[in-house]
Structures are given as C-alpha cells and as structure tokens.
PDB file of N, CA and C in Angstrom:
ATOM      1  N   UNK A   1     -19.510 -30.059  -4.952  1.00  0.00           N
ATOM      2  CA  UNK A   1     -18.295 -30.278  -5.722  1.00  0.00           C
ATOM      3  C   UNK A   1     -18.571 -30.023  -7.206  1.00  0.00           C
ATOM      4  N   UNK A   2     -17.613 -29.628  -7.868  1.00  0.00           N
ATOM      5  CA  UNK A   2     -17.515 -29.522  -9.037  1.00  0.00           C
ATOM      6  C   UNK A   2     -17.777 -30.598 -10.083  1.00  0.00           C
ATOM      7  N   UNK A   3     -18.725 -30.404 -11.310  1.00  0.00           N
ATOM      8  CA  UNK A   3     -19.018 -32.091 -11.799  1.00  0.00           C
ATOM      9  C   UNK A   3     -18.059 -31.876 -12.773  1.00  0.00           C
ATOM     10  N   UNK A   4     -17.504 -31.003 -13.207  1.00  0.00           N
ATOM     11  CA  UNK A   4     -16.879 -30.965 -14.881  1.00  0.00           C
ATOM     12  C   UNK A   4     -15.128 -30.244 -14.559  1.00  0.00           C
ATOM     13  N   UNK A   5     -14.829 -30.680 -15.144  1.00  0.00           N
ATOM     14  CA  UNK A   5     -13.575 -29.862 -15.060  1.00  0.00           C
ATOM     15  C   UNK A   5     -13.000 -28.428 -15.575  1.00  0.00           C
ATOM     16  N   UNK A   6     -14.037 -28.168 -16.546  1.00  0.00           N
ATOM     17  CA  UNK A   6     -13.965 -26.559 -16.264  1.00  0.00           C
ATOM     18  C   UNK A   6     -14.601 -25.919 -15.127  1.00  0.00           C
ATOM     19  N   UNK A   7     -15.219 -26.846 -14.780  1.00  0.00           N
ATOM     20  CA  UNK A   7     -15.631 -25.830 -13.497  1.00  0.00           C
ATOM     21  C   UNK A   7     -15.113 -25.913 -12.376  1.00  0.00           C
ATOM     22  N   UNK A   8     -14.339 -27.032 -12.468  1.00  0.00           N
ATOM     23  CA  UNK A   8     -12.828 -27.607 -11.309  1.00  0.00           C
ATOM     24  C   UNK A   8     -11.987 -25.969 -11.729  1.00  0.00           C
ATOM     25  N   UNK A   9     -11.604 -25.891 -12.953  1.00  0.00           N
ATOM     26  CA  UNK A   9     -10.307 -24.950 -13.286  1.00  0.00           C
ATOM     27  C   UNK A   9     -11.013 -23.511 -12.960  1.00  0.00           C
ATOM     28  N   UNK A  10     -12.580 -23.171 -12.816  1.00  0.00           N
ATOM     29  CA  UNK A  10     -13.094 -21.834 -12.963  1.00  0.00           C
ATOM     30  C   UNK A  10     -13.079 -21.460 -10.981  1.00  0.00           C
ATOM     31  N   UNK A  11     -13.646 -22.532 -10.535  1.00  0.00           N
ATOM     32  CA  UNK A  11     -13.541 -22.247  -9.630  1.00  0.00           C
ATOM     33  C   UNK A  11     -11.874 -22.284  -8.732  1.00  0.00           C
ATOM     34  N   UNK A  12     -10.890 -22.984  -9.088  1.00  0.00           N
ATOM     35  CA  UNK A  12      -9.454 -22.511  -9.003  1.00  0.00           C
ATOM     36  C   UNK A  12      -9.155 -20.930  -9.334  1.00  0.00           C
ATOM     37  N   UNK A  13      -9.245 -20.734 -10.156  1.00  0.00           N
ATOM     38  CA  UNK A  13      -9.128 -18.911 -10.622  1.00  0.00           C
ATOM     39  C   UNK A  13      -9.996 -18.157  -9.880  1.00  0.00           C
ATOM     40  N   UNK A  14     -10.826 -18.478  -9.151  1.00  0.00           N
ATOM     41  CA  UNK A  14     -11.558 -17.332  -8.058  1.00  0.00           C
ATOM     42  C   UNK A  14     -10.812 -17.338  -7.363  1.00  0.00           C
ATOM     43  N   UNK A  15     -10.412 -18.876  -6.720  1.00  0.00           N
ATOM     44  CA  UNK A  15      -9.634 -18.413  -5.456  1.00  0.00           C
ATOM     45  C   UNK A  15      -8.458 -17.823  -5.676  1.00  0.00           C
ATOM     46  N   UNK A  16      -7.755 -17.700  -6.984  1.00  0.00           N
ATOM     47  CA  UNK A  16      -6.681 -16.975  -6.934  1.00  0.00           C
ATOM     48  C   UNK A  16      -6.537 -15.484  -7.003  1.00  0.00           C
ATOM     49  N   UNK A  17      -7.702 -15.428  -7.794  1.00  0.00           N
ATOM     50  CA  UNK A  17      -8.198 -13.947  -8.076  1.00  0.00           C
ATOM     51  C   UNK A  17      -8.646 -13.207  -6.395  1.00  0.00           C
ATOM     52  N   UNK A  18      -9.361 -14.007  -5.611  1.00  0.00           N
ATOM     53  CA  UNK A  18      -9.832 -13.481  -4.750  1.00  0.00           C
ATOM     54  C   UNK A  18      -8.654 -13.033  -3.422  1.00  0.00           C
ATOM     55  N   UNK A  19      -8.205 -14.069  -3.524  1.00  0.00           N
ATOM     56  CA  UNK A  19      -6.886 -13.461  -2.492  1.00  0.00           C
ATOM     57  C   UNK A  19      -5.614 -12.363  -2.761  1.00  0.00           C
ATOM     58  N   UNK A  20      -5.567 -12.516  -4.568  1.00  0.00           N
ATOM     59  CA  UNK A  20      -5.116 -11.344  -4.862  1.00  0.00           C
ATOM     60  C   UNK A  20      -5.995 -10.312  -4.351  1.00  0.00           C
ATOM     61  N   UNK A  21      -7.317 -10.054  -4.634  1.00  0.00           N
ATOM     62  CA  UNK A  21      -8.077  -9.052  -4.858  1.00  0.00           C
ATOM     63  C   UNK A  21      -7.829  -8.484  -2.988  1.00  0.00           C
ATOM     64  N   UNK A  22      -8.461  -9.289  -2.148  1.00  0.00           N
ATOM     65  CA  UNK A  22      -8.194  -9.318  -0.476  1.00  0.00           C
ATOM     66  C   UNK A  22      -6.925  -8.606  -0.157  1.00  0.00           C
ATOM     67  N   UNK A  23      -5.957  -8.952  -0.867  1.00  0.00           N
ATOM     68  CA  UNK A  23      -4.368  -8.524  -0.327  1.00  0.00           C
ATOM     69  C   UNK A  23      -4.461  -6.815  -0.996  1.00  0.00           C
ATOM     70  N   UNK A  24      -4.638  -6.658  -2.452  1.00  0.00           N
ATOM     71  CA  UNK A  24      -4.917  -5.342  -2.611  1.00  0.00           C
ATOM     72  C   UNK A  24      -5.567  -4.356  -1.939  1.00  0.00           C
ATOM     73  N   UNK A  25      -6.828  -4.918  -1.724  1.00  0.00           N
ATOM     74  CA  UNK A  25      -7.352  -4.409  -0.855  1.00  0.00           C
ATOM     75  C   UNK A  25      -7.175  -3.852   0.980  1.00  0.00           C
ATOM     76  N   UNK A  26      -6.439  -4.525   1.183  1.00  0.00           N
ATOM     77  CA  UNK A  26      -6.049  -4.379   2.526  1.00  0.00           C
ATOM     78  C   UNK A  26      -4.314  -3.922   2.618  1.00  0.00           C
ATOM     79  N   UNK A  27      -4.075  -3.481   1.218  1.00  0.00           N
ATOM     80  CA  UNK A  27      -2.908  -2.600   1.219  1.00  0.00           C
ATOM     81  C   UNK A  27      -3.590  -1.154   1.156  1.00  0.00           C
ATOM     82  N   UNK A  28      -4.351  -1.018   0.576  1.00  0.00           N
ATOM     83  CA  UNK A  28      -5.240  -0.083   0.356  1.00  0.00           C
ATOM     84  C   UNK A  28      -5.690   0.709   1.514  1.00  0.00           C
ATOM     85  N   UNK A  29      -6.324  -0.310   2.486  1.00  0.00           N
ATOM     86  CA  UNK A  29      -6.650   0.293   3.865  1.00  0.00           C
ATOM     87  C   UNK A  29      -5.667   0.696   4.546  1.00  0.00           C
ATOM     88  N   UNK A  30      -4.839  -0.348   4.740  1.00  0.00           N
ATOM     89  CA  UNK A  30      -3.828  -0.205   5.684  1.00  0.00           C
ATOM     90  C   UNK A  30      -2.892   1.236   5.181  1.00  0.00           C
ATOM     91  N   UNK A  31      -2.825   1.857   4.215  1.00  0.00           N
ATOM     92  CA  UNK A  31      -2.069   2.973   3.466  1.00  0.00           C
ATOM     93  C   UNK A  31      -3.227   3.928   3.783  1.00  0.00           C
ATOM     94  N   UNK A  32      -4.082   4.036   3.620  1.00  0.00           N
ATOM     95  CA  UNK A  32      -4.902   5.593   4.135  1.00  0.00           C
ATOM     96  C   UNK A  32      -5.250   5.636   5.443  1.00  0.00           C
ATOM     97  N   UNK A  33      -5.260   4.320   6.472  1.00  0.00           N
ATOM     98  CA  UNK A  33      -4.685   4.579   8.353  1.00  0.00           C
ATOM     99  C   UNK A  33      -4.214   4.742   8.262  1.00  0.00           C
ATOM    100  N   UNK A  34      -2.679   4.763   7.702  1.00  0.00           N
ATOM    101  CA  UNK A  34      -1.550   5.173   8.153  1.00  0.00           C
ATOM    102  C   UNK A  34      -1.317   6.687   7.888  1.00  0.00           C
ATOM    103  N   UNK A  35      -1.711   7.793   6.933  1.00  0.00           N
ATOM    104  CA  UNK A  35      -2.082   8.409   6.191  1.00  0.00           C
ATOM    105  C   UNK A  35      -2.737   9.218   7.071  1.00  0.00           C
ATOM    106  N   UNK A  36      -3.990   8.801   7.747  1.00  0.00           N
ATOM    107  CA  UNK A  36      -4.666   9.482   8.316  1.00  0.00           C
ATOM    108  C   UNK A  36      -4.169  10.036   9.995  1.00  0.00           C
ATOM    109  N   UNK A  37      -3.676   8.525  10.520  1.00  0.00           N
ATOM    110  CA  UNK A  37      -3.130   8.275  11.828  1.00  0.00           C
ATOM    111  C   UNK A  37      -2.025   9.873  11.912  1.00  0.00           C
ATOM    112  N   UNK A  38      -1.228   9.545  10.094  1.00  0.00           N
ATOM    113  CA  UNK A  38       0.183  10.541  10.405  1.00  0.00           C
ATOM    114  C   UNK A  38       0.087  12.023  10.384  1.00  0.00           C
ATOM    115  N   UNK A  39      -1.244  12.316   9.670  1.00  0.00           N
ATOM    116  CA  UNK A  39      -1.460  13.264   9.676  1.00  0.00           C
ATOM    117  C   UNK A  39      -2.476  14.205  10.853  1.00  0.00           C
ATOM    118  N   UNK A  40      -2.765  13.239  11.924  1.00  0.00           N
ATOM    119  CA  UNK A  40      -3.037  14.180  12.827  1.00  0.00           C
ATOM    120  C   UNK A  40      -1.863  14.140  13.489  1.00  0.00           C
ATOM    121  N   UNK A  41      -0.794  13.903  13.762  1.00  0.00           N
ATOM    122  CA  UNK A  41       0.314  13.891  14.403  1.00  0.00           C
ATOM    123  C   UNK A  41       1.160  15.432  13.894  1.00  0.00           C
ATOM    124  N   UNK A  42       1.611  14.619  12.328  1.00  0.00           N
ATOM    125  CA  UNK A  42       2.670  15.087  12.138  1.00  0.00           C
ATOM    126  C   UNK A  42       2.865  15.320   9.957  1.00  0.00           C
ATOM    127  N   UNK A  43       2.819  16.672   9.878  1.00  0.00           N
ATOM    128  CA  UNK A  43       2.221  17.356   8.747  1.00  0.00           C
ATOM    129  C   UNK A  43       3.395  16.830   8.122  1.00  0.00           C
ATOM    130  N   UNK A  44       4.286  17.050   8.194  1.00  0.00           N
ATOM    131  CA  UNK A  44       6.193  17.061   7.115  1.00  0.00           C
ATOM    132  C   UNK A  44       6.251  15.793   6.487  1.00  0.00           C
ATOM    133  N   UNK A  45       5.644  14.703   7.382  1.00  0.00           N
ATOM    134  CA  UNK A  45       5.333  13.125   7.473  1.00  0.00           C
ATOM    135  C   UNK A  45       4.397  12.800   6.431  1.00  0.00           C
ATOM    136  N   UNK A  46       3.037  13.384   6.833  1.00  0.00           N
ATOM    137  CA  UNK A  46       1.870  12.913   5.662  1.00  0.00           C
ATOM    138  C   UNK A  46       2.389  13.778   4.329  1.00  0.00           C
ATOM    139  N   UNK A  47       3.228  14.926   4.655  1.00  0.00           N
ATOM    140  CA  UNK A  47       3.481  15.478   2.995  1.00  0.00           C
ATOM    141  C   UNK A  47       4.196  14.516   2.177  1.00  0.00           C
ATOM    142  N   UNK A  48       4.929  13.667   2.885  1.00  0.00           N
ATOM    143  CA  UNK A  48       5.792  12.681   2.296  1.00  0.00           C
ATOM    144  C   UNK A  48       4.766  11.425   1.806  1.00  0.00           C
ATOM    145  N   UNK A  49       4.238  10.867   2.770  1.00  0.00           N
ATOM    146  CA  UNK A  49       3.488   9.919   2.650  1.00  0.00           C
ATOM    147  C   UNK A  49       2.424  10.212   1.467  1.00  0.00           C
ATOM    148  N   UNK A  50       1.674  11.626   1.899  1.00  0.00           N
ATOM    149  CA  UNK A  50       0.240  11.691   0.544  1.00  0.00           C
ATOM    150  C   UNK A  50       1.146  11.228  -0.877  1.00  0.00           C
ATOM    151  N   UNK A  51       1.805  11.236  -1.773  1.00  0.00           N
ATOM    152  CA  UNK A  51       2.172  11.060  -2.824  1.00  0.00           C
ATOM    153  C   UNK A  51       1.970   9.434  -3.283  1.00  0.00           C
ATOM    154  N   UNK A  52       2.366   8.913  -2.616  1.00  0.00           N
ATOM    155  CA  UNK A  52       2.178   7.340  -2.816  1.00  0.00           C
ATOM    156  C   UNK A  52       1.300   7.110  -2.395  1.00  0.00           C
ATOM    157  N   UNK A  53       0.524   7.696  -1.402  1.00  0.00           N
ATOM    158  CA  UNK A  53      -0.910   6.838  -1.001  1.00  0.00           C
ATOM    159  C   UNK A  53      -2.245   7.119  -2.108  1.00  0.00           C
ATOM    160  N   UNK A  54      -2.019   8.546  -2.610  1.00  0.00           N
ATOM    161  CA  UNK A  54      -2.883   8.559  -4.036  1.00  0.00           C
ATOM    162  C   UNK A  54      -2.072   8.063  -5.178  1.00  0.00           C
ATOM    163  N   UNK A  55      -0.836   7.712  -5.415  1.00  0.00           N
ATOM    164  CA  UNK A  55      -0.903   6.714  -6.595  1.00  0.00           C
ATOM    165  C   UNK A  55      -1.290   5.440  -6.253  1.00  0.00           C
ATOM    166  N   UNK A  56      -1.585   4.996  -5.040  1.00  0.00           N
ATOM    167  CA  UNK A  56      -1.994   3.693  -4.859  1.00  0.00           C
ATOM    168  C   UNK A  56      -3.691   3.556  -4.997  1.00  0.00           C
ATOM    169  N   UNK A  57      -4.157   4.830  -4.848  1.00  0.00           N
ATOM    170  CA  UNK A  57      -5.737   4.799  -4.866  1.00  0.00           C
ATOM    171  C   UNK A  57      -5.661   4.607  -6.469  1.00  0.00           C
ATOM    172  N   UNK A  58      -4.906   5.684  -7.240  1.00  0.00           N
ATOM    173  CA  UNK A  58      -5.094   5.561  -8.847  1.00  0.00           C
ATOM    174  C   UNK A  58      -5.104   3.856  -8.992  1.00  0.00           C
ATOM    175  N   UNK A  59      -4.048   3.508  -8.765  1.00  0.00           N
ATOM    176  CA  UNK A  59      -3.747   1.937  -9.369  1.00  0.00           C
ATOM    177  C   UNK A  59      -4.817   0.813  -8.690  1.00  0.00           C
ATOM    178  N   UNK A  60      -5.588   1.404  -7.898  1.00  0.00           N
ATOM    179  CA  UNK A  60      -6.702   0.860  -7.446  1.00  0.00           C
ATOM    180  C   UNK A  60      -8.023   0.676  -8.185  1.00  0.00           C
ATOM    181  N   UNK A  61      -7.962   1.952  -9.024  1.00  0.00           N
ATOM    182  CA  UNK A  61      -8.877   2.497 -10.157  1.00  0.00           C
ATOM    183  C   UNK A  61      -8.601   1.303 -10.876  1.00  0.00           C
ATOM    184  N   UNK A  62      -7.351   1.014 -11.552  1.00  0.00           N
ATOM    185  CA  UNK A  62      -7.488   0.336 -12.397  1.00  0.00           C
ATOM    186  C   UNK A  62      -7.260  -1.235 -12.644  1.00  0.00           C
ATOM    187  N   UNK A  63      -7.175  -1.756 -11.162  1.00  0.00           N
ATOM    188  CA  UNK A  63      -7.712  -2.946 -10.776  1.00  0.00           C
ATOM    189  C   UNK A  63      -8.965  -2.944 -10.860  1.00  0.00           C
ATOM    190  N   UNK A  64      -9.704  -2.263 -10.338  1.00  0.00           N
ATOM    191  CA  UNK A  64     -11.057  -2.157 -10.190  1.00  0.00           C
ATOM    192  C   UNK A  64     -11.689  -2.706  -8.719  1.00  0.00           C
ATOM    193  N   UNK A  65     -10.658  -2.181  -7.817  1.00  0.00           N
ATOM    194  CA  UNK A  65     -11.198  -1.875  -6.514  1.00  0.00           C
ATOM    195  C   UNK A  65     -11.558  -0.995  -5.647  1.00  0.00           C
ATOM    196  N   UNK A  66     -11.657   0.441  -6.676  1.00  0.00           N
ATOM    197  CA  UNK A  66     -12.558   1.369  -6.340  1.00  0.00           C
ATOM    198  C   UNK A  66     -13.288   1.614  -7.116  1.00  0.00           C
ATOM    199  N   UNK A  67     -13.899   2.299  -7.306  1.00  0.00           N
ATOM    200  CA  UNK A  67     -14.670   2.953  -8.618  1.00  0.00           C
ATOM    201  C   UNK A  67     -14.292   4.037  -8.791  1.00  0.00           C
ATOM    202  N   UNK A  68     -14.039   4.818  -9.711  1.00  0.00           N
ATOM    203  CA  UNK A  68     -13.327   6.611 -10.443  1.00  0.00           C
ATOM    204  C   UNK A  68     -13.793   7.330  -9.197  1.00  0.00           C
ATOM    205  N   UNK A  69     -15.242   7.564  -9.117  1.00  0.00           N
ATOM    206  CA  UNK A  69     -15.737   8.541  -8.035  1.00  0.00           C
ATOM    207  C   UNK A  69     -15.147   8.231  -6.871  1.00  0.00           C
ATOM    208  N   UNK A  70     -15.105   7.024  -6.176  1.00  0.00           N
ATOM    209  CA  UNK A  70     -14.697   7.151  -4.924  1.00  0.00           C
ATOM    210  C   UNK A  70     -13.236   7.331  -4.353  1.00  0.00           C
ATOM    211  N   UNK A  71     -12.619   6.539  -5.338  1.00  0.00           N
ATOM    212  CA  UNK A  71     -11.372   6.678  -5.219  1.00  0.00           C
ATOM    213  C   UNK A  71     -11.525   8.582  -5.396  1.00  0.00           C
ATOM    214  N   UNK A  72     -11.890   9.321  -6.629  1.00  0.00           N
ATOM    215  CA  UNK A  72     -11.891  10.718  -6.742  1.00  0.00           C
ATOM    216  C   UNK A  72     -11.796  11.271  -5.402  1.00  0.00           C
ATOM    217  N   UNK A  73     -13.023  10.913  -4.353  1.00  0.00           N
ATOM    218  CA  UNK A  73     -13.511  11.278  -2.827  1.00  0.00           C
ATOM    219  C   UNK A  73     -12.725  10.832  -1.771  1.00  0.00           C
ATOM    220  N   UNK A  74     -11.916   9.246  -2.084  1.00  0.00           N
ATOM    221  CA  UNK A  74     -10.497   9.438  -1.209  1.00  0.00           C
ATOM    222  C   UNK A  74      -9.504  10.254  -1.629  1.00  0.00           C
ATOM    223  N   UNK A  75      -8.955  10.709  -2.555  1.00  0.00           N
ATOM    224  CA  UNK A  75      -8.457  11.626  -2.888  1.00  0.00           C
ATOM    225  C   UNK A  75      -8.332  13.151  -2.441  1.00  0.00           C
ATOM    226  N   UNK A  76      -9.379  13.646  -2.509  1.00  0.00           N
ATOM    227  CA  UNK A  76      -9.852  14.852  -2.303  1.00  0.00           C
ATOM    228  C   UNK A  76      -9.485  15.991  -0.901  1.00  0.00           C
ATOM    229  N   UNK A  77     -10.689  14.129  -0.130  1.00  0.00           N
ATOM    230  CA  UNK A  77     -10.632  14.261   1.431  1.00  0.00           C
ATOM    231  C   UNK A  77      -9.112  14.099   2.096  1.00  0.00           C
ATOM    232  N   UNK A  78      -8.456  12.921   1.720  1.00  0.00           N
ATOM    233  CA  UNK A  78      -7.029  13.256   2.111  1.00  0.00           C
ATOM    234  C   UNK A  78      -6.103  14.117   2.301  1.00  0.00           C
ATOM    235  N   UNK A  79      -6.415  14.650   1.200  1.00  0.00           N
ATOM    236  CA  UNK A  79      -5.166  16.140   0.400  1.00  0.00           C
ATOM    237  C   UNK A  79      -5.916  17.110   1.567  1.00  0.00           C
ATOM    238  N   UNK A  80      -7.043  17.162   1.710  1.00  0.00           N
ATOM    239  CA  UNK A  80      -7.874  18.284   2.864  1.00  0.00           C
ATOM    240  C   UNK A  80      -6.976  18.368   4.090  1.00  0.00           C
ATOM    241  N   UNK A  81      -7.409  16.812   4.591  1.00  0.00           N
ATOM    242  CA  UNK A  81      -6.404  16.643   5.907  1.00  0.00           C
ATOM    243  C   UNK A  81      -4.974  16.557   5.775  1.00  0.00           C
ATOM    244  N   UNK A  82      -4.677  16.443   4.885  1.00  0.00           N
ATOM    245  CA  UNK A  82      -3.158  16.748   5.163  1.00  0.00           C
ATOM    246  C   UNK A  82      -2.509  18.603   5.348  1.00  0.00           C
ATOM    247  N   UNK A  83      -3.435  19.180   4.193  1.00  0.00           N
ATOM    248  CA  UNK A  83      -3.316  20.329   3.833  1.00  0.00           C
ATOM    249  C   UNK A  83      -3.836  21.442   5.497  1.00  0.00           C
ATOM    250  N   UNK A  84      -4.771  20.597   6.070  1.00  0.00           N
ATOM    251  CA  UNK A  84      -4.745  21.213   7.314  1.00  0.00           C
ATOM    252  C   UNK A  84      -4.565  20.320   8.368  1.00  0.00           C
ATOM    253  N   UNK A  85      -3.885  19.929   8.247  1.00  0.00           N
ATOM    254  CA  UNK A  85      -2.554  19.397   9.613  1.00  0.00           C
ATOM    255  C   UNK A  85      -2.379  20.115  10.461  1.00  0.00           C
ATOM    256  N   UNK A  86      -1.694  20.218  11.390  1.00  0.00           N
ATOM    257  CA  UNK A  86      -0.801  21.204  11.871  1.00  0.00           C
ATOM    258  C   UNK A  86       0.508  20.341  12.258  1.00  0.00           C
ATOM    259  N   UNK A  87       1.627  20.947  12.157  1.00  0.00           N
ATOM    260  CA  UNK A  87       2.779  20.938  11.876  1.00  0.00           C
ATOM    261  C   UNK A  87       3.495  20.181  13.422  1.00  0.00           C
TER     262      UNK A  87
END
C-alpha cells in the first residue's frame, strides 16, 4: 500500500492512464484485422477502409503507442495489401 499520499494520487493516474492507453491500443488492433481480414476478401472495401486506418496509426504516433518507424512499417505493408487485393 501506498504510505504517502502522493503516491496514493501517482499511483491513481497509472491506472487511468493505463486503461486509456489498453483501449487505444486495442482500437488499434482491432482496425488493422479488420483491414487485413477486408482486404483479402474484398478490394473497393479496404480502399475505403485504408484511409482511416492510417490516420489512426498517425494518431498513434502521437500518443506514443507506436514508434515513427513502426507505425512507418504498418503503413507501408498495408497500402501493399490493399494495392494488391484482388477485386
């Protein structure tokens, strides 16, 4: 247990921080399965979908739940598979 009360209030702000951070994160995933799932299906679909699923990687950047490079490498690889889909 906590002996001091800033460390009552520090450890309160993890947990808030952390379940934010969890929920971002697992919007994150759940948006490039879906992404990936649509694009072996169905090309017209992921053309719609890729647009928001890389502004969500950007805004990921700047939470700081990717890092520049990787998010860069989800990026990249996505636009690949969508770009060779088939229709």
């Amino acid at each position: 247990m906590a002996t001091h009360k800033s460390a009552d209030k520090a450890h309160r702000q993890s947990l808030r921080r952390q379940s934010t951070n969890r929920a971002n994160v697992s919007k994150l995933r759940t948006e490039i399965k879906r992404l990936r799932e649509v694009a072996g299906t169905d090309r017209a679909a992921a053309l719609k979908l890729l647009p928001g699923t890389l502004s969500l990687i950007d805004k990921s950047i700047q939470k700081r739940i990717l890092h520049g490079n990787a998010a860069a490498r989800y990026k990249s690889r996505l636009t690949r598979l969508v770009q060779a889909a088939k229709n």
